[in-house]
PDB file of N, CA and C in Angstrom:
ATOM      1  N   UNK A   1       3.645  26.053 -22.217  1.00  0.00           N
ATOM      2  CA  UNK A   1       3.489  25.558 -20.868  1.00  0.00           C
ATOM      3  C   UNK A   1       3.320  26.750 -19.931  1.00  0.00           C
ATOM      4  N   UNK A   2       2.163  26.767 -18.972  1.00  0.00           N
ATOM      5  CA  UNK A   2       2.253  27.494 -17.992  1.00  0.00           C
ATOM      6  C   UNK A   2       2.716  27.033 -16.725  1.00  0.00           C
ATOM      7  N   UNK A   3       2.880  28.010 -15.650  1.00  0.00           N
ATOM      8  CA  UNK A   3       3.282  27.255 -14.672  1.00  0.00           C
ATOM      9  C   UNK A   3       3.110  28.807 -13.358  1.00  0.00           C
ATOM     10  N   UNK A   4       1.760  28.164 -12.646  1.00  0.00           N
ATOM     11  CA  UNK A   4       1.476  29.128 -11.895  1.00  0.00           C
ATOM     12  C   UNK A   4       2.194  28.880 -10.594  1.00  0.00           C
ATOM     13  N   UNK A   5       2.020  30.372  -9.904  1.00  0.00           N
ATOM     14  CA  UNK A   5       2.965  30.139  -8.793  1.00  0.00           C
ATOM     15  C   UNK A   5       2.381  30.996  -7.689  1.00  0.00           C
ATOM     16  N   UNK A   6       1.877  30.549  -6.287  1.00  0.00           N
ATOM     17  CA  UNK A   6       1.479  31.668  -5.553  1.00  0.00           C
ATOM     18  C   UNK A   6       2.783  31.669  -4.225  1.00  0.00           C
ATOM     19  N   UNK A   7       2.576  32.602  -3.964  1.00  0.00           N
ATOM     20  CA  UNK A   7       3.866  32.785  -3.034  1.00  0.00           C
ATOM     21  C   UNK A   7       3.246  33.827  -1.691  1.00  0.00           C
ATOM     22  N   UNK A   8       4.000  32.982  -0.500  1.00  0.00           N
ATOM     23  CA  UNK A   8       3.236  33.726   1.141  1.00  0.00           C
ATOM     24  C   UNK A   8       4.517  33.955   1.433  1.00  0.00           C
ATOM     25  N   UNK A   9       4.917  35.271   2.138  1.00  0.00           N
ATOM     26  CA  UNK A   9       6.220  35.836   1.902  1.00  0.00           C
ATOM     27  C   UNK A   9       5.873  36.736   3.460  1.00  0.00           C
ATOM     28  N   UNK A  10       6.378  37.127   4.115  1.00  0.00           N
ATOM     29  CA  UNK A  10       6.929  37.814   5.574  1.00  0.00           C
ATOM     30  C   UNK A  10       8.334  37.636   6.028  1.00  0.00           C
ATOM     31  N   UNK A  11       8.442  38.988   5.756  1.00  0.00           N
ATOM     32  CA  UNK A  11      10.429  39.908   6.151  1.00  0.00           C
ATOM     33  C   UNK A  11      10.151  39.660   7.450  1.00  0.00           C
ATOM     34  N   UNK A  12      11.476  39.335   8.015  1.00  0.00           N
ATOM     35  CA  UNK A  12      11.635  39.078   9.417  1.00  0.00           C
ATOM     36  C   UNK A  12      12.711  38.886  10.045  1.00  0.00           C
ATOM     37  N   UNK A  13      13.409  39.044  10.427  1.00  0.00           N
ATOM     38  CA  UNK A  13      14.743  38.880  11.318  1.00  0.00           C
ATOM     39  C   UNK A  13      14.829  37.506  11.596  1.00  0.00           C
ATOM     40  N   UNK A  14      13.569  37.658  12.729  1.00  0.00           N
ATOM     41  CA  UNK A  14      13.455  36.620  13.547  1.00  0.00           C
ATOM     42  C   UNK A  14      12.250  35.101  13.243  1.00  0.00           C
ATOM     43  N   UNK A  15      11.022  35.478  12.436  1.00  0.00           N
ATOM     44  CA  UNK A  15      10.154  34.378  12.541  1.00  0.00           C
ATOM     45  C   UNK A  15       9.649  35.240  10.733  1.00  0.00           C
ATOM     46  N   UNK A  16      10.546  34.943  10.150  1.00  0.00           N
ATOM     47  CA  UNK A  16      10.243  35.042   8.591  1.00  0.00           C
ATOM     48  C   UNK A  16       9.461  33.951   7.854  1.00  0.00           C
ATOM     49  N   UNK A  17       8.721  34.342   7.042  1.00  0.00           N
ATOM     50  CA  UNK A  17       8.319  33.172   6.442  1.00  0.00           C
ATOM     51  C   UNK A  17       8.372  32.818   4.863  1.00  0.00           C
ATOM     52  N   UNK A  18       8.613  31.745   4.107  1.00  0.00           N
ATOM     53  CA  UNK A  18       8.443  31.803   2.959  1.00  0.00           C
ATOM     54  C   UNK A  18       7.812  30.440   2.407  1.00  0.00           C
ATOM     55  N   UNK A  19       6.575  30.882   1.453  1.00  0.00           N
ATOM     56  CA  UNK A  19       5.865  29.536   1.009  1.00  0.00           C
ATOM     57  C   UNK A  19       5.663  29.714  -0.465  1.00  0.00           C
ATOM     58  N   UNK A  20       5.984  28.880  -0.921  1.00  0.00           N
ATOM     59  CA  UNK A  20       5.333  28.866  -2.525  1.00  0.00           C
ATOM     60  C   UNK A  20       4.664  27.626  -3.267  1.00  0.00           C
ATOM     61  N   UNK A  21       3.755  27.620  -3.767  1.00  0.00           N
ATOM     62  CA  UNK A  21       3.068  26.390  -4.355  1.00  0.00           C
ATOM     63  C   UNK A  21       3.073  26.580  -6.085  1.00  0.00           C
ATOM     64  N   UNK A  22       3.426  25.376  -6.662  1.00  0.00           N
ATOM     65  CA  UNK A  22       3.293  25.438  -7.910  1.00  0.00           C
ATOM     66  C   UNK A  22       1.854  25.188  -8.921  1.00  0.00           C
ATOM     67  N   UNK A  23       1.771  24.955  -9.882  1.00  0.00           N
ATOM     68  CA  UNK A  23       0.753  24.144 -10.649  1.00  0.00           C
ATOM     69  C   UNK A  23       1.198  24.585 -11.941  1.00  0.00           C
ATOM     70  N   UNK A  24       1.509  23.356 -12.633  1.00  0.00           N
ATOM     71  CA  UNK A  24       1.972  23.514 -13.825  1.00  0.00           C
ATOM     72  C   UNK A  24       0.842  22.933 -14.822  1.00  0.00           C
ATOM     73  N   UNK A  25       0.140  24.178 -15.373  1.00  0.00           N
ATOM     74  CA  UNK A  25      -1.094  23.850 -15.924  1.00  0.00           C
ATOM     75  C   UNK A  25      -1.557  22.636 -16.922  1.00  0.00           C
ATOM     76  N   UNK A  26      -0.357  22.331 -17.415  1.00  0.00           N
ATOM     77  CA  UNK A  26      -0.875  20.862 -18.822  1.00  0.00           C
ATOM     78  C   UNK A  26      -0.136  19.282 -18.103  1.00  0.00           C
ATOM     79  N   UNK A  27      -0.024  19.633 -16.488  1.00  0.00           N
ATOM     80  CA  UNK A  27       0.281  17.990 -16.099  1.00  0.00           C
ATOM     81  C   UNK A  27      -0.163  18.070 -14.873  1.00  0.00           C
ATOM     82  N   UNK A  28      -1.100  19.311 -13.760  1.00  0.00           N
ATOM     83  CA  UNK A  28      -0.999  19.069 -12.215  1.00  0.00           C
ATOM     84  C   UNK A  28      -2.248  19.192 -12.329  1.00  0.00           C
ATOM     85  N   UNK A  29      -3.082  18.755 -11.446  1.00  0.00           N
ATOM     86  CA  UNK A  29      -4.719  18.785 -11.296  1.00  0.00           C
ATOM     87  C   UNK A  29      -4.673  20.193 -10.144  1.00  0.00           C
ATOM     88  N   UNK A  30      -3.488  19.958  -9.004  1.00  0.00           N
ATOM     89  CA  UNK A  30      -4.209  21.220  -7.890  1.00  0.00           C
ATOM     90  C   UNK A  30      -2.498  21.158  -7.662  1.00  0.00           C
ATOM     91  N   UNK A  31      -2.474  22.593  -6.492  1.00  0.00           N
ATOM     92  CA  UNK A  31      -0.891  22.934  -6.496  1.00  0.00           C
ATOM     93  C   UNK A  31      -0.063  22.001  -5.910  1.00  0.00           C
ATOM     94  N   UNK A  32       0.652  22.008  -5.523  1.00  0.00           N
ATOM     95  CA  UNK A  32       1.775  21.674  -4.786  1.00  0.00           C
ATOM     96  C   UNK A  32       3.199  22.674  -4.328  1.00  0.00           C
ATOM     97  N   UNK A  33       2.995  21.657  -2.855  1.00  0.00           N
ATOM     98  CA  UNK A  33       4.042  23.197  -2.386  1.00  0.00           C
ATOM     99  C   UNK A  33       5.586  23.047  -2.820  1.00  0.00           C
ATOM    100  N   UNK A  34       6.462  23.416  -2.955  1.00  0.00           N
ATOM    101  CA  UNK A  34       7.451  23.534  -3.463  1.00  0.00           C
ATOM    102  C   UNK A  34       8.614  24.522  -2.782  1.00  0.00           C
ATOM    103  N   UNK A  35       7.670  25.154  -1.961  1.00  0.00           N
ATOM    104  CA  UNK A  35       8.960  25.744  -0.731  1.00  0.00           C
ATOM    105  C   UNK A  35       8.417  25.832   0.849  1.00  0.00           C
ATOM    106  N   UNK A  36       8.957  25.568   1.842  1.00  0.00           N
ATOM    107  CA  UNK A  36       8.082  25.998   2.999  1.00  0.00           C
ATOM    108  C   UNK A  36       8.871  26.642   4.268  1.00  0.00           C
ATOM    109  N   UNK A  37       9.711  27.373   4.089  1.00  0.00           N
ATOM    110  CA  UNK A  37      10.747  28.119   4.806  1.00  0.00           C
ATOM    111  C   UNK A  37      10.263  29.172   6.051  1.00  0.00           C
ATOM    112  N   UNK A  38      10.902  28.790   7.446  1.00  0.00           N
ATOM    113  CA  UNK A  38      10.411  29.501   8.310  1.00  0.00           C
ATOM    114  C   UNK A  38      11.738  30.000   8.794  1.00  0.00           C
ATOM    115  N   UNK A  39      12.097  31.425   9.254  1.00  0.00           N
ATOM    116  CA  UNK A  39      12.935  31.954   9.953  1.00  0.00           C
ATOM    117  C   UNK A  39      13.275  33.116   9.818  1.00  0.00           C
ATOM    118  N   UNK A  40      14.529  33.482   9.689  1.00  0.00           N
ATOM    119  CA  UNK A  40      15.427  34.597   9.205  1.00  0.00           C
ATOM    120  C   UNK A  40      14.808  35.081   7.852  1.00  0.00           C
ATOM    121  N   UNK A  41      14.493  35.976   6.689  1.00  0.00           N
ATOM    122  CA  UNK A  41      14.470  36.470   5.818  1.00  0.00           C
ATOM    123  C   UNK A  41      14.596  37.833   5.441  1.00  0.00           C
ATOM    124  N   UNK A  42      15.739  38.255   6.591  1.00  0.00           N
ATOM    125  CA  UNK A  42      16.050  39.509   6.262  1.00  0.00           C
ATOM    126  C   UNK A  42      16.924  40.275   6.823  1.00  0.00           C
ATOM    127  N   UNK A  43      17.399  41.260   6.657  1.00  0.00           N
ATOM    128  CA  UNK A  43      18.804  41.405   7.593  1.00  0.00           C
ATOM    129  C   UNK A  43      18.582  43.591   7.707  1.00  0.00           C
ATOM    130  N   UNK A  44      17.442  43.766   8.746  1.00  0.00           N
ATOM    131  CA  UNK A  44      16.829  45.246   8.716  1.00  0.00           C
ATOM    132  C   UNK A  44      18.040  46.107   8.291  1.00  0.00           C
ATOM    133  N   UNK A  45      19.300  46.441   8.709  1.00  0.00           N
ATOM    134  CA  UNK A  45      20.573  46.957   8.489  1.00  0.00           C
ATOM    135  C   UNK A  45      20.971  46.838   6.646  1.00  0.00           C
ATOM    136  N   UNK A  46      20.481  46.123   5.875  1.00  0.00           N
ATOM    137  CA  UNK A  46      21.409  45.950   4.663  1.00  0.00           C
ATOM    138  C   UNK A  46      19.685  46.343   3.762  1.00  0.00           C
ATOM    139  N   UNK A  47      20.194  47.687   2.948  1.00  0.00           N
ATOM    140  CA  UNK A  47      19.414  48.374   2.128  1.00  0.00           C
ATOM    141  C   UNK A  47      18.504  47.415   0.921  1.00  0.00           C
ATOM    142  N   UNK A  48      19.487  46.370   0.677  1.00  0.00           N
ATOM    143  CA  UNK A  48      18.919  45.475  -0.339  1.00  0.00           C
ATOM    144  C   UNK A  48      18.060  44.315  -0.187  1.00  0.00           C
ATOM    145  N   UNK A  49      17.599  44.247   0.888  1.00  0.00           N
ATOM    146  CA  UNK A  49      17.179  42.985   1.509  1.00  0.00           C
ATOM    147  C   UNK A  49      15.846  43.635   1.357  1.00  0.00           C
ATOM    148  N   UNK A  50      14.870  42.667   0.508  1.00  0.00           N
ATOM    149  CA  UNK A  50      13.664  42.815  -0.043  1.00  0.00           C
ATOM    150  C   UNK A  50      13.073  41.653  -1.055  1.00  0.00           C
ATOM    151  N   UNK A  51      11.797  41.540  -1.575  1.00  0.00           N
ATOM    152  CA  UNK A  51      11.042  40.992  -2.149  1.00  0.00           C
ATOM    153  C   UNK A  51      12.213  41.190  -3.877  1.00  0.00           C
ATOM    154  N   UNK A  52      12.429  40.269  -5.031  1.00  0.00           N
ATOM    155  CA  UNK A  52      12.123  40.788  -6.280  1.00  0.00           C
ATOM    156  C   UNK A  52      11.971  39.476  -6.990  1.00  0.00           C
ATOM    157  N   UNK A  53      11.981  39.788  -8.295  1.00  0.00           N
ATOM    158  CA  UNK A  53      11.390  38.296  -9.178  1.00  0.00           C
ATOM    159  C   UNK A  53      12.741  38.496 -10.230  1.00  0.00           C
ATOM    160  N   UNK A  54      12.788  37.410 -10.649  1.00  0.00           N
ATOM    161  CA  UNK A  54      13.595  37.338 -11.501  1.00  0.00           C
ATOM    162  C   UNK A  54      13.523  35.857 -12.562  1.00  0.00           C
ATOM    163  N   UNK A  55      13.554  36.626 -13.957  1.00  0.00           N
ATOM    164  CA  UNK A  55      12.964  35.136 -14.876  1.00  0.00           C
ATOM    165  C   UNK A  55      14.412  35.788 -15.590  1.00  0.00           C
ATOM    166  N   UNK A  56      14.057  34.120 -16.506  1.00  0.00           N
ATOM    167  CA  UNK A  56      15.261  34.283 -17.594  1.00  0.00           C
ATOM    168  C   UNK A  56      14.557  33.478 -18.620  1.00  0.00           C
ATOM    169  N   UNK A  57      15.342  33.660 -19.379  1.00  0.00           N
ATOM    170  CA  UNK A  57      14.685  33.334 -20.846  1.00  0.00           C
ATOM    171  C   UNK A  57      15.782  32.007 -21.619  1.00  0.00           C
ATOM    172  N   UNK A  58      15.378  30.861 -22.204  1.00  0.00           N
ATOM    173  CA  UNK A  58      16.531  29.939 -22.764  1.00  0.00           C
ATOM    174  C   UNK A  58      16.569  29.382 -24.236  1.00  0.00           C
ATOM    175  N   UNK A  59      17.537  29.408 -24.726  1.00  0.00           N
ATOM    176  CA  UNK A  59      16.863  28.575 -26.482  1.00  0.00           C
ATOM    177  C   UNK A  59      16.740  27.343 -26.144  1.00  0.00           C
ATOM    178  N   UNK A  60      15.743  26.792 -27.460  1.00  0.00           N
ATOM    179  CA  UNK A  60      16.007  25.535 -27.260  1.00  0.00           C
ATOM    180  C   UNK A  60      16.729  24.760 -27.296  1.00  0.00           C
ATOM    181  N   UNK A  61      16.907  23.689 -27.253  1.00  0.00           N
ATOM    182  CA  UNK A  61      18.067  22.781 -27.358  1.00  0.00           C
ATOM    183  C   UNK A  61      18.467  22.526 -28.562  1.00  0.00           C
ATOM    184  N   UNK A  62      17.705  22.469 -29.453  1.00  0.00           N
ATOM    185  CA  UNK A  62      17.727  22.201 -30.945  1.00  0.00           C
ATOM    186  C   UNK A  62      18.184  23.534 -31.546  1.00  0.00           C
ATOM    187  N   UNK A  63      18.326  24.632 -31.092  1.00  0.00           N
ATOM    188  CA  UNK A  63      18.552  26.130 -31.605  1.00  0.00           C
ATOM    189  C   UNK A  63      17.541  26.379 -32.183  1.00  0.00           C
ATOM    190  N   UNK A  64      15.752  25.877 -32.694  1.00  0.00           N
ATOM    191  CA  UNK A  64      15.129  25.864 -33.382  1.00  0.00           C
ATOM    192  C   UNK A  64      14.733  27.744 -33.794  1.00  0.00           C
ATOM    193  N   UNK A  65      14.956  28.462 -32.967  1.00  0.00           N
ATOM    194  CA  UNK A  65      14.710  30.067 -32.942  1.00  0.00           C
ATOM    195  C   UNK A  65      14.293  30.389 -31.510  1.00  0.00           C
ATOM    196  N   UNK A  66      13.595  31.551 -31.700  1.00  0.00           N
ATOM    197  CA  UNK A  66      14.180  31.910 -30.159  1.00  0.00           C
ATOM    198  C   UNK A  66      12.937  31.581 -29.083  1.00  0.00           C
ATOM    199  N   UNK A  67      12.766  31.315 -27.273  1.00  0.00           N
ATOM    200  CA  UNK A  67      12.357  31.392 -26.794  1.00  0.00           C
ATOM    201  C   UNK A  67      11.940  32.126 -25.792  1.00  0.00           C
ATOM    202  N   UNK A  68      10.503  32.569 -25.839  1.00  0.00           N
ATOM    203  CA  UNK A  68      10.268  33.742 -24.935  1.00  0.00           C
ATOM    204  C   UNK A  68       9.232  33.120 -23.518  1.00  0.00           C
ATOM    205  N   UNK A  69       9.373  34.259 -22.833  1.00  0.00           N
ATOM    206  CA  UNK A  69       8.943  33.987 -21.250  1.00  0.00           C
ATOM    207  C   UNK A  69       8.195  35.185 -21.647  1.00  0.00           C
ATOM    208  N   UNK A  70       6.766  34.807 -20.870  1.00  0.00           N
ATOM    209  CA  UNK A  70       5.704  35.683 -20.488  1.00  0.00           C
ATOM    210  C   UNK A  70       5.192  36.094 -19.286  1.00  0.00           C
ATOM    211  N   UNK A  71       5.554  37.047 -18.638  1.00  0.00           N
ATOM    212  CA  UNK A  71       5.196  36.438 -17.047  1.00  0.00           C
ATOM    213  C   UNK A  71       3.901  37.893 -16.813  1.00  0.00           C
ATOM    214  N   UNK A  72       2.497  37.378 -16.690  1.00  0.00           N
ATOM    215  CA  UNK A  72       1.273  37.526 -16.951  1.00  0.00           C
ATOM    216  C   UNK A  72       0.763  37.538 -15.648  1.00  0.00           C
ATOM    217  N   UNK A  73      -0.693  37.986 -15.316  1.00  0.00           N
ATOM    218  CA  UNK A  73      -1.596  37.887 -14.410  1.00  0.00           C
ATOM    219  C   UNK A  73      -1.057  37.932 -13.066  1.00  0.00           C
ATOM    220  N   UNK A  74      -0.036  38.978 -12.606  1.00  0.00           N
ATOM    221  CA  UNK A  74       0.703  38.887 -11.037  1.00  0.00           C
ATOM    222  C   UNK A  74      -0.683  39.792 -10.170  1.00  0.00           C
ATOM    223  N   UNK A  75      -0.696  38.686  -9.133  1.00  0.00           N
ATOM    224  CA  UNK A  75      -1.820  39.661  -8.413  1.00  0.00           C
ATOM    225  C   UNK A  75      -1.072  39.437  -6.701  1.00  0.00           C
ATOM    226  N   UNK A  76      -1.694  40.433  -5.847  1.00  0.00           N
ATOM    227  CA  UNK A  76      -1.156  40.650  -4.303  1.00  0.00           C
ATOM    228  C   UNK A  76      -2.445  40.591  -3.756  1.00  0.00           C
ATOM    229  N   UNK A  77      -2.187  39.378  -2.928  1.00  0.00           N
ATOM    230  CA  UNK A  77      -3.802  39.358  -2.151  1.00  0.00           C
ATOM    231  C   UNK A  77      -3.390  38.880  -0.755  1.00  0.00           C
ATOM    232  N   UNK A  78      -4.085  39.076   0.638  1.00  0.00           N
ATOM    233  CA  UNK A  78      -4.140  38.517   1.681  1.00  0.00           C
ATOM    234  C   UNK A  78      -4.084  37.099   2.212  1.00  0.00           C
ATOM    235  N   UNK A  79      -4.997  36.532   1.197  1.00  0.00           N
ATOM    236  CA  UNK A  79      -5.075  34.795   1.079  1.00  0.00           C
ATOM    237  C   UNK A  79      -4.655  34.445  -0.338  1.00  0.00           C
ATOM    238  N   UNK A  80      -4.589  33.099  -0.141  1.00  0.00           N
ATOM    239  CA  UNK A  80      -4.058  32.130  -0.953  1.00  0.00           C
ATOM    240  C   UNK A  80      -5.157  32.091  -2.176  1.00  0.00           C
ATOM    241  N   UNK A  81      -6.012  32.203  -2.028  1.00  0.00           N
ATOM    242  CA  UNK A  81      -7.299  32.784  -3.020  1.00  0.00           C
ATOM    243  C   UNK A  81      -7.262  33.705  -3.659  1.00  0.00           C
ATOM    244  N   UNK A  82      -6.649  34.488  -2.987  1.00  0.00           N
ATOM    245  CA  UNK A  82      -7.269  36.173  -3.642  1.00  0.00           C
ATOM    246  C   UNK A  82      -5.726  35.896  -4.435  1.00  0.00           C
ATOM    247  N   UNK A  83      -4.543  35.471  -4.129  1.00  0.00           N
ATOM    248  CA  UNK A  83      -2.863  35.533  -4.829  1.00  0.00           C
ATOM    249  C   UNK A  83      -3.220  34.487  -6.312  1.00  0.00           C
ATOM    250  N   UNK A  84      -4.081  33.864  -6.020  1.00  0.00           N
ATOM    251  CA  UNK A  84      -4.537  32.730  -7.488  1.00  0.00           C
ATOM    252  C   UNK A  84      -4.336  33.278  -8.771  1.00  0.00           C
ATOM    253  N   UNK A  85      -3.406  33.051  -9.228  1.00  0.00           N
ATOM    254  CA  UNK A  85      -3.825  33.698 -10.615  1.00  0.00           C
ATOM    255  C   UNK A  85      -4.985  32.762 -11.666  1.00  0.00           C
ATOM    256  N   UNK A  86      -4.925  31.783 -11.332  1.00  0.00           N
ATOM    257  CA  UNK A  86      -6.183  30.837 -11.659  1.00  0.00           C
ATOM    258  C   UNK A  86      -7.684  31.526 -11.625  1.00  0.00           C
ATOM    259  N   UNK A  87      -7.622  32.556 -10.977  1.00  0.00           N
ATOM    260  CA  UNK A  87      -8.914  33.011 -10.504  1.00  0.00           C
ATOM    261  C   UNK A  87      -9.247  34.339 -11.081  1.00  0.00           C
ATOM    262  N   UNK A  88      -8.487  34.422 -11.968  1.00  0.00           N
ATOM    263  CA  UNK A  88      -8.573  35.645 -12.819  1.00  0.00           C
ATOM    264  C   UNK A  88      -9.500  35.820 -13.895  1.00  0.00           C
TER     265      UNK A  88
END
């Protein structure tokens, strides 16, 4: 299963923004948004306050052996087009 993800992101104190749309390639025809956060996203004073990603990895339920995460095709673009990893 894939499951693409583009993300519109601006640090801000005051008028931060955060958007992300999904598409989960073997059940969605086009994305859907899945976050749409406007405000605060950042706190200029505290060193750690920044962008990062973070995946994890799970067995199956059955213990069948092990399961891996691939996380592939990350691109940084201006528009929602150019961030596509679809368009690769």
């Amino acid at each position: 299963m894939w499951l693409n993800v583009v993300y519109e992101y601006r640090k801000s104190e005051k008028d931060g923004l955060l958007r992300a749309w999904l598409l989960r390639e073997d059940t969605d025809s086009s994305y859907r948004t899945v976050i749409d956060y406007a405000g605060k996203l950042s706190d200029l004073d505290d060193d750690q306050s920044g962008v990062w990603i973070k995946a994890g990895t799970y067995r199956r339920a059955n213990d069948s052996g092990p399961t891996v995460v691939q996380i592939d095709r990350n691109k940084v673009g201006v528009t929602f087009e150019a961030a596509d990893p679809q368009r690769l």
